[in-house]
Protein backbone atom coordinates (compact mmCIF):
# COMPACT_ATOMS: atom_id res chain seq x y z
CA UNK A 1 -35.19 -36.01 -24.01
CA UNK A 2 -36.68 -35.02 -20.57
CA UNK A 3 -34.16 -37.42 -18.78
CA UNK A 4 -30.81 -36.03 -20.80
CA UNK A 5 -31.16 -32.52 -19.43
CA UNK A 6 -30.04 -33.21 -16.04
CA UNK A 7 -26.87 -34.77 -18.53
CA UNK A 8 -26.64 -32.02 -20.98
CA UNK A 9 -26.59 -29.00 -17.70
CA UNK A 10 -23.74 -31.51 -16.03
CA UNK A 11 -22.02 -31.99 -19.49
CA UNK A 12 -22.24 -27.64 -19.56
CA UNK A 13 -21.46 -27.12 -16.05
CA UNK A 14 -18.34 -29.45 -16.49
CA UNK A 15 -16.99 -27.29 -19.54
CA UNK A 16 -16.89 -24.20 -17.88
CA UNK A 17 -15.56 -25.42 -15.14
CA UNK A 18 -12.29 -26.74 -17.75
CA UNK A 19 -12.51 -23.24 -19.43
CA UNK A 20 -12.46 -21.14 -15.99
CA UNK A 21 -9.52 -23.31 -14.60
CA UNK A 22 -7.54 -23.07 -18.25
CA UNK A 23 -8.17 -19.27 -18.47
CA UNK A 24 -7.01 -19.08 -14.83
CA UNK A 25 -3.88 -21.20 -15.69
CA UNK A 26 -2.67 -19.14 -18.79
CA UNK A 27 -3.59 -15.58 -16.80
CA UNK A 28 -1.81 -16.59 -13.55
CA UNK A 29 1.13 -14.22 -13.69
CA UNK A 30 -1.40 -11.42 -14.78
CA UNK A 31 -3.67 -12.24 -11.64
CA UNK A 32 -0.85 -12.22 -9.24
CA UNK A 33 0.01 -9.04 -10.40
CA UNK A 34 -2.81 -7.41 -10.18
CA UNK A 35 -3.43 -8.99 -6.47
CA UNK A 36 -0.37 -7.46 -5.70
CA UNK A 37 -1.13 -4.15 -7.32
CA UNK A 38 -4.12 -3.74 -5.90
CA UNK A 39 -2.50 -5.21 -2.12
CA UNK A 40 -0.03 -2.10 -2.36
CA UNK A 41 -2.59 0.03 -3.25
CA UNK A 42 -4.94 -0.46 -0.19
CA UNK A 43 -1.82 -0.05 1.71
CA UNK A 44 -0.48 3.29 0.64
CA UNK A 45 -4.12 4.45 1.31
CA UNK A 46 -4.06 2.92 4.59
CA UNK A 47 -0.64 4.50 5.34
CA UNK A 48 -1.91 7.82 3.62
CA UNK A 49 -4.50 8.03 5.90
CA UNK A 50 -2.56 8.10 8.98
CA UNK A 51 -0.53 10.62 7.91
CA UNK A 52 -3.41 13.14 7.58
CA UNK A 53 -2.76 15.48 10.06
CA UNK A 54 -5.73 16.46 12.68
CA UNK A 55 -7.50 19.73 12.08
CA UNK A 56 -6.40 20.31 15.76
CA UNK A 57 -3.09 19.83 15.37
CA UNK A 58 -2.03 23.49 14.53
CA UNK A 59 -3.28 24.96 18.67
CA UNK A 60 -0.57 25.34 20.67
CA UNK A 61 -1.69 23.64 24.15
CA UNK A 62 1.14 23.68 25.81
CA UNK A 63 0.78 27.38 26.14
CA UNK A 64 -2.24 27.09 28.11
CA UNK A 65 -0.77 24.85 30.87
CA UNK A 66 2.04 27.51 31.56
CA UNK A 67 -1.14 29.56 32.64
């Protein structure tokens, strides 16, 4: 029995390595999707980000230099 379990783990191992790549297969549409989703996501963020003025941005410097 000692020597099958190296054959048993390998005969597991193998089986949910067939069940991840069938679960992938049927989801694939649903994955891409939701890579996509969360893609445009990060980038509105990102682009959301930038557009945060700076707390600065309200001084009017320019008045200074005509000094």
């Amino acid at each position: 029995m000692e020597k099958n379990h190296w054959l048993l783990k390998l005969i597991g191992a193998v089986l949910l390595l067939g069940a991840a790549a069938c679960a992938v297969t049927v989801y694939w549409e649903k994955l891409v999707d939701l890579f996509y989703t969360l893609c445009d996501t990060i980038e509105e963020r990102l682009a959301n980000r930038a557009a945060v003025p700076s707390e600065y941005d309200d001084y009017d410097d320019s008045a200074l230099m005509d000094e």
